[in-house]
PDB file of N, CA and C in Angstrom:
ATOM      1  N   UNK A   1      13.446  -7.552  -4.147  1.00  0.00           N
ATOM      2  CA  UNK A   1      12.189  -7.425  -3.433  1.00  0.00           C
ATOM      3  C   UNK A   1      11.705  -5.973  -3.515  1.00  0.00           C
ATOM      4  N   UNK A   2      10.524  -6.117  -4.061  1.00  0.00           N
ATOM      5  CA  UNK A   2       9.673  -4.730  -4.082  1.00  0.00           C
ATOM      6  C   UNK A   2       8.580  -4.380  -3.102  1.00  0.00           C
ATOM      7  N   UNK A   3       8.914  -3.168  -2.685  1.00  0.00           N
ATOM      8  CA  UNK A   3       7.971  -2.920  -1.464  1.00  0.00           C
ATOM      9  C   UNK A   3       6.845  -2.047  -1.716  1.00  0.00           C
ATOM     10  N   UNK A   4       6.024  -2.065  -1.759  1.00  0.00           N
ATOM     11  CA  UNK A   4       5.147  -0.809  -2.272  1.00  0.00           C
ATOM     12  C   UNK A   4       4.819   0.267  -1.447  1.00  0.00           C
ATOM     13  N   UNK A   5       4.625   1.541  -1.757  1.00  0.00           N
ATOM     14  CA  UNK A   5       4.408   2.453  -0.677  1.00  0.00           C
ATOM     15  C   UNK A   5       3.169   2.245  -0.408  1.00  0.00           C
ATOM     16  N   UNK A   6       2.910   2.306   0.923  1.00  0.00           N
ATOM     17  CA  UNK A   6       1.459   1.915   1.180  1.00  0.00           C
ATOM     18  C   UNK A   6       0.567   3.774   2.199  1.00  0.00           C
ATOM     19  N   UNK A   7       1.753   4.113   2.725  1.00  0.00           N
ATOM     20  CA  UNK A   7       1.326   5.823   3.588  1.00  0.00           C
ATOM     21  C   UNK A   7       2.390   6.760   3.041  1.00  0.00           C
ATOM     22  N   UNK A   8       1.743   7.601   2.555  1.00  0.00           N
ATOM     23  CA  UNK A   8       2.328   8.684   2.232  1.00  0.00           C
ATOM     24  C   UNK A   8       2.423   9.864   2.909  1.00  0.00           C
ATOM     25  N   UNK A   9       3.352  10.976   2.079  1.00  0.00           N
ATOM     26  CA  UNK A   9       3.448  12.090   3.923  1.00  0.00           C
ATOM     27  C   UNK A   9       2.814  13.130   2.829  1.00  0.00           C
ATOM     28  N   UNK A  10       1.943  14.454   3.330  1.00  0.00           N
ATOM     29  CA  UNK A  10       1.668  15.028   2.842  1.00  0.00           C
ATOM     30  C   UNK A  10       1.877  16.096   1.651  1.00  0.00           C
ATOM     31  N   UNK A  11       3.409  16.177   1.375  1.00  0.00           N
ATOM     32  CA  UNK A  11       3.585  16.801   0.112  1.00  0.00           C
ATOM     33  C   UNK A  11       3.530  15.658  -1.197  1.00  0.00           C
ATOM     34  N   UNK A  12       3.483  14.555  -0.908  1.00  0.00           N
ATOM     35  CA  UNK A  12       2.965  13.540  -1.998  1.00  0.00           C
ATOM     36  C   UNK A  12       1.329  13.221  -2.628  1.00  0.00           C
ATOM     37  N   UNK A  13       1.095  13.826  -1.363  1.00  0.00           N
ATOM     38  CA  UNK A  13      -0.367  13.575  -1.253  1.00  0.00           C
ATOM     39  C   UNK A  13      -1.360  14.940  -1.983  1.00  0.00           C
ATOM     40  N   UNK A  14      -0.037  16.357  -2.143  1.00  0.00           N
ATOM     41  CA  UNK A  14      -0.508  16.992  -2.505  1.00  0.00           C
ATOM     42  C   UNK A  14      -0.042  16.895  -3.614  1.00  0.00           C
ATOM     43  N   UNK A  15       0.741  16.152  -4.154  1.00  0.00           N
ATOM     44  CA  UNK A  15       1.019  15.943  -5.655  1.00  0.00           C
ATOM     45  C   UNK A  15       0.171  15.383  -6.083  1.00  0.00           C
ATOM     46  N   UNK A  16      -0.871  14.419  -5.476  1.00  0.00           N
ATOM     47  CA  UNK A  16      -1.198  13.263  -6.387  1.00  0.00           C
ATOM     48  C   UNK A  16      -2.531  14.084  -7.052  1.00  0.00           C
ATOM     49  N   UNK A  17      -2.880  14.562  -5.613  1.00  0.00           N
ATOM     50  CA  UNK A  17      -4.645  15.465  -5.364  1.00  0.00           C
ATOM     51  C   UNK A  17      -4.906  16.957  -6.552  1.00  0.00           C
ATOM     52  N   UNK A  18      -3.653  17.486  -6.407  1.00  0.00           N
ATOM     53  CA  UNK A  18      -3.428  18.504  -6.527  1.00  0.00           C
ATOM     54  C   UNK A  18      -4.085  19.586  -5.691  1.00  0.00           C
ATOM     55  N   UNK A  19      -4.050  19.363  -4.398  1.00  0.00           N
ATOM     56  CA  UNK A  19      -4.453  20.330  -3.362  1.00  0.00           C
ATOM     57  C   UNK A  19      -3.099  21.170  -2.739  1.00  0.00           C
ATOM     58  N   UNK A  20      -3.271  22.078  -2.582  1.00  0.00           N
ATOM     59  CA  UNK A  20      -2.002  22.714  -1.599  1.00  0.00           C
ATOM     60  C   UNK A  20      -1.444  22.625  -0.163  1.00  0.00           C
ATOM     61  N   UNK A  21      -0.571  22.232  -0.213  1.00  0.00           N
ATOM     62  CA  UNK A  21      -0.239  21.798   1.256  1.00  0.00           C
ATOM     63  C   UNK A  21      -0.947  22.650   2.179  1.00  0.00           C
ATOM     64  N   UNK A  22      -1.247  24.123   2.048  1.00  0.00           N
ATOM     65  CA  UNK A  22      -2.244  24.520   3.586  1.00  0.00           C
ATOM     66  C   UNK A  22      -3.731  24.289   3.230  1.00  0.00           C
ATOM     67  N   UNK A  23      -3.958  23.826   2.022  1.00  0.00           N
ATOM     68  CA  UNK A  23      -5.250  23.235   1.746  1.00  0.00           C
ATOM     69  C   UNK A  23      -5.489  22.116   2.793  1.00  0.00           C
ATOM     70  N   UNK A  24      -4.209  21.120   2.555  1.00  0.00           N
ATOM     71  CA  UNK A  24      -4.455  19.466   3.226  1.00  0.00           C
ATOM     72  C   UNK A  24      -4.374  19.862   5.030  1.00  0.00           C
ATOM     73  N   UNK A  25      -3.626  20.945   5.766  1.00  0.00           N
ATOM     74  CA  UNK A  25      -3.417  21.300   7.089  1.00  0.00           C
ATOM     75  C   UNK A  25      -4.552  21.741   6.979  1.00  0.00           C
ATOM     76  N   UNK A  26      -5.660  23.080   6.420  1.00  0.00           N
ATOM     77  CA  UNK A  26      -6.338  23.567   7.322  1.00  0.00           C
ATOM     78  C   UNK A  26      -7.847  22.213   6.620  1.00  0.00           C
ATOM     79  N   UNK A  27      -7.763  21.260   5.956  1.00  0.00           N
ATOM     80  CA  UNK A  27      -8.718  19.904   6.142  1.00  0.00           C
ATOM     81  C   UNK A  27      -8.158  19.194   7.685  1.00  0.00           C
ATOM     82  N   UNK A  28      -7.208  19.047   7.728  1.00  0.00           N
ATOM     83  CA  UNK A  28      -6.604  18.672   9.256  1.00  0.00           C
ATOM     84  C   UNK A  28      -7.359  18.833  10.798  1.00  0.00           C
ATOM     85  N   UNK A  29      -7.218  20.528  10.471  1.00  0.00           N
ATOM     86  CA  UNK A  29      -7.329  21.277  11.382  1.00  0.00           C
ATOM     87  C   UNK A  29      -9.098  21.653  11.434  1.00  0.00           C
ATOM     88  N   UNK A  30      -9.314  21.393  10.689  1.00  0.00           N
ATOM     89  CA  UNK A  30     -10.817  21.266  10.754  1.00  0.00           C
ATOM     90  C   UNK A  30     -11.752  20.121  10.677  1.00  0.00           C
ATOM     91  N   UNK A  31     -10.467  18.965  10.998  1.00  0.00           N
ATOM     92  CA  UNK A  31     -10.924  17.667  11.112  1.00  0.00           C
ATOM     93  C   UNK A  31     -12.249  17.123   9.737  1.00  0.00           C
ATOM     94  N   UNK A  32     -11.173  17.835   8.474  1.00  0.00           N
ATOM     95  CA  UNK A  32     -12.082  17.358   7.307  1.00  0.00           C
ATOM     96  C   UNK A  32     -11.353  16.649   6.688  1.00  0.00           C
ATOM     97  N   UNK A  33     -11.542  16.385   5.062  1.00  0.00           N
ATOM     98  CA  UNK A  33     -10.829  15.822   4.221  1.00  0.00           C
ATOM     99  C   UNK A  33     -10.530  14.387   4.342  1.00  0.00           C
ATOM    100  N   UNK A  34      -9.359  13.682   3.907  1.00  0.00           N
ATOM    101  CA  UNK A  34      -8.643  12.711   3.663  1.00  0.00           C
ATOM    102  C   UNK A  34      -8.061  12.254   4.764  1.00  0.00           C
ATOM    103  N   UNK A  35      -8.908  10.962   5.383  1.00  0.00           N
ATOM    104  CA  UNK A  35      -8.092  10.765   6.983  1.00  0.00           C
ATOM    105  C   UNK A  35      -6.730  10.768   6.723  1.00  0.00           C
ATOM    106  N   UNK A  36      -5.917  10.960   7.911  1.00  0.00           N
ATOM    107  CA  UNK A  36      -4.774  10.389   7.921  1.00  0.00           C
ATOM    108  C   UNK A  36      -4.080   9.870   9.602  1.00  0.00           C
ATOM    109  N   UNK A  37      -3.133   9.416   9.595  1.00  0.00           N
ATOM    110  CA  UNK A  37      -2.356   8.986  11.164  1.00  0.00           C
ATOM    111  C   UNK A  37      -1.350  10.106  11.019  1.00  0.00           C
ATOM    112  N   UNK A  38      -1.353   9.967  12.817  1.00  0.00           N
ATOM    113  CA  UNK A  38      -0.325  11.114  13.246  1.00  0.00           C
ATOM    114  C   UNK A  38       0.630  10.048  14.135  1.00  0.00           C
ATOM    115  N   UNK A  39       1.580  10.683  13.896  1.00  0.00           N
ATOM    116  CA  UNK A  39       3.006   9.771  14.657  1.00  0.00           C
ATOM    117  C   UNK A  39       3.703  10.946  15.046  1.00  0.00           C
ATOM    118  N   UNK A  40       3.640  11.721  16.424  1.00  0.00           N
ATOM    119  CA  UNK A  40       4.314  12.396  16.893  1.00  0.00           C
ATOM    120  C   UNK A  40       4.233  13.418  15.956  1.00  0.00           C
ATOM    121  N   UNK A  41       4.716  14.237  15.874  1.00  0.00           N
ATOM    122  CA  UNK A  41       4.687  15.400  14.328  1.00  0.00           C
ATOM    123  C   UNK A  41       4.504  14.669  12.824  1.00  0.00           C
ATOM    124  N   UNK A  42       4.446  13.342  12.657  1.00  0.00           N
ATOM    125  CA  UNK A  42       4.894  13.075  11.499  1.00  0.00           C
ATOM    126  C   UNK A  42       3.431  12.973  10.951  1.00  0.00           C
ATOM    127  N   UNK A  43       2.636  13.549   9.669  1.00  0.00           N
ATOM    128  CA  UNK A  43       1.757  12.861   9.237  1.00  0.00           C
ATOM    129  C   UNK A  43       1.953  11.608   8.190  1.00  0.00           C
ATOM    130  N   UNK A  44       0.849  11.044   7.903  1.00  0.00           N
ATOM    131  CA  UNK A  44       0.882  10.086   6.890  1.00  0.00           C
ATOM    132  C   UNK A  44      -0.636   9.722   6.406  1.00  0.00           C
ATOM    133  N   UNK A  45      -0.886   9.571   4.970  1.00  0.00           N
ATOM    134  CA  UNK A  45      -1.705   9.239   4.688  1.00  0.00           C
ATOM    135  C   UNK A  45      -1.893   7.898   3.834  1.00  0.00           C
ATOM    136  N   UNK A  46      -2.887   7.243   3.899  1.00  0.00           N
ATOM    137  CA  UNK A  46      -2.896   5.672   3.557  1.00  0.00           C
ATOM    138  C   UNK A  46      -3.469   5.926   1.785  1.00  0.00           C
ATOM    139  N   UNK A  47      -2.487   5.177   0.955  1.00  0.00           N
ATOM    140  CA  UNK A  47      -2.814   5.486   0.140  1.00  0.00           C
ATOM    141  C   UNK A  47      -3.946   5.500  -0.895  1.00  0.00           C
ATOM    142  N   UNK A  48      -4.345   4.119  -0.074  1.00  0.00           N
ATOM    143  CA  UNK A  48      -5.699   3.714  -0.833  1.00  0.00           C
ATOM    144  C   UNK A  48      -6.757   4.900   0.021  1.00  0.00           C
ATOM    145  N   UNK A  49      -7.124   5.148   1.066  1.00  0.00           N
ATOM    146  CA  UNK A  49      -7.945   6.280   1.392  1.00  0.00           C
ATOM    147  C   UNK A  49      -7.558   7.587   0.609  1.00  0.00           C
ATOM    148  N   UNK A  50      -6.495   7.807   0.103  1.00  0.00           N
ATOM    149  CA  UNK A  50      -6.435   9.233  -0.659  1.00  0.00           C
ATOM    150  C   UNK A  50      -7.233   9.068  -1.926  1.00  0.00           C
ATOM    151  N   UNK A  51      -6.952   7.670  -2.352  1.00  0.00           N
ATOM    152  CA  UNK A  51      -7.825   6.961  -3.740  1.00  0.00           C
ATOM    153  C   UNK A  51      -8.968   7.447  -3.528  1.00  0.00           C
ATOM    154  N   UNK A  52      -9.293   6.952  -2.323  1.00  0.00           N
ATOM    155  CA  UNK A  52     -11.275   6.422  -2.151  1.00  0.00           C
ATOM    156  C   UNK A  52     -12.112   7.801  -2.298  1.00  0.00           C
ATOM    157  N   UNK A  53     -10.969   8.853  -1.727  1.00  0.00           N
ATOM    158  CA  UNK A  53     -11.701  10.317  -1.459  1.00  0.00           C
ATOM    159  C   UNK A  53     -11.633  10.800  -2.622  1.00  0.00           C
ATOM    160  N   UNK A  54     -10.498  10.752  -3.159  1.00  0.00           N
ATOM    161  CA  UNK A  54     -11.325  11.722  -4.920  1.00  0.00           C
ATOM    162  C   UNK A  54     -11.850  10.779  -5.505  1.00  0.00           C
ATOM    163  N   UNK A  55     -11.742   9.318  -5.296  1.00  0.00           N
ATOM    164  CA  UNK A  55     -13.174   8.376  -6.475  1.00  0.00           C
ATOM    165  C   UNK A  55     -14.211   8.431  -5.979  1.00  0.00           C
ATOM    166  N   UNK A  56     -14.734   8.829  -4.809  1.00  0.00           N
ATOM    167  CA  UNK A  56     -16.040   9.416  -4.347  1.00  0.00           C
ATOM    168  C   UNK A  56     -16.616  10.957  -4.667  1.00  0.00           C
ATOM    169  N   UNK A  57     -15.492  11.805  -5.051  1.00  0.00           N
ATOM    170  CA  UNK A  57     -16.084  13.075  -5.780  1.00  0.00           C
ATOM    171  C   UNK A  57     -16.172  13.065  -6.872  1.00  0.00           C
ATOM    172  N   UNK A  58     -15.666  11.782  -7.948  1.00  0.00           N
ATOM    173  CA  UNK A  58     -15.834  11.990  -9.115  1.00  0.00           C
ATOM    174  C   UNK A  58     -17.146  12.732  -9.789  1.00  0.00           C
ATOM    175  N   UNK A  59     -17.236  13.145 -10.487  1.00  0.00           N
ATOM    176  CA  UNK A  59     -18.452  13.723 -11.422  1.00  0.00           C
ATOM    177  C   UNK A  59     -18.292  13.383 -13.091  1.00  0.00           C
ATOM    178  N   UNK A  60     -19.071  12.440 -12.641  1.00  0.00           N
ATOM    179  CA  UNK A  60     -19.579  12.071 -14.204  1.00  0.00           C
ATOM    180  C   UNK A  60     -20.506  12.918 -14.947  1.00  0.00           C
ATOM    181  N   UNK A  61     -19.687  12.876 -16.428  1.00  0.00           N
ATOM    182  CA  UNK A  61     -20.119  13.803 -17.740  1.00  0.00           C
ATOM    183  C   UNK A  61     -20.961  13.221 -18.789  1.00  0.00           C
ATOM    184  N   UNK A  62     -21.131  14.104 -19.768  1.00  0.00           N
ATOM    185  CA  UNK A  62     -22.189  13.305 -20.785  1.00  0.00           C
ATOM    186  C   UNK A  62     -21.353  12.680 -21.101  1.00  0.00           C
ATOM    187  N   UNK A  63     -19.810  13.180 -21.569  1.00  0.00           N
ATOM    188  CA  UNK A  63     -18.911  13.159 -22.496  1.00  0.00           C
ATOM    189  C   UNK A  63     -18.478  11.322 -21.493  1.00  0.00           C
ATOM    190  N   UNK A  64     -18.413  11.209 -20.322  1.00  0.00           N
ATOM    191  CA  UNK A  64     -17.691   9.785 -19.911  1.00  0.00           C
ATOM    192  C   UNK A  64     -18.388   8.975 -20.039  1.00  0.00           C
ATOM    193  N   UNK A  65     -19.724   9.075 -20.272  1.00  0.00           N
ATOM    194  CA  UNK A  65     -20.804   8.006 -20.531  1.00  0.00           C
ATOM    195  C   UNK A  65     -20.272   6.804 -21.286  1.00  0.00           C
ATOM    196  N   UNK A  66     -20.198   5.277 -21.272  1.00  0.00           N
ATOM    197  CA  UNK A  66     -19.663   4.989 -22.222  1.00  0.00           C
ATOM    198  C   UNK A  66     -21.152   4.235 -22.968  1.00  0.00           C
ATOM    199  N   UNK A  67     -21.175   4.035 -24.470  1.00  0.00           N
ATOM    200  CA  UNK A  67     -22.517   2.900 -25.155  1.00  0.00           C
ATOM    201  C   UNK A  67     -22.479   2.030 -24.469  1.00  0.00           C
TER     202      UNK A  67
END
């Protein structure tokens, strides 16, 4: 049985993004960025919302255009 990760904790999240972990705290702390849940000290972020936030900044090029 395979489980899929579905929340991730923030040094994964800065792998995926490539943001820096006091990048993703001071989005936190300024109540910006990539929601996430708090569990006592623990963060977590849902993985499909980490998706949604950089496929909403994408920027399309001439070059991705497809015929």
């Amino acid at each position: 049985m395979t489980i899929e990760k579905k929340y991730l904790n923030e040094k994964e999240v800065a792998q995926i993004t490539g943001f820096a972990l006091q990048t993703l705290r001071n989005f936190r702390h300024c109540r910006r960025g990539i929601p996430y849940s708090k569990i006592g000290r623990s963060v977590r972020y849902n993985l499909q919302e980490v998706i949604g936030f950089m496929e909403a900044r994408r920027i399309e090029t001439s070059d991705s255009v497809q015929a």
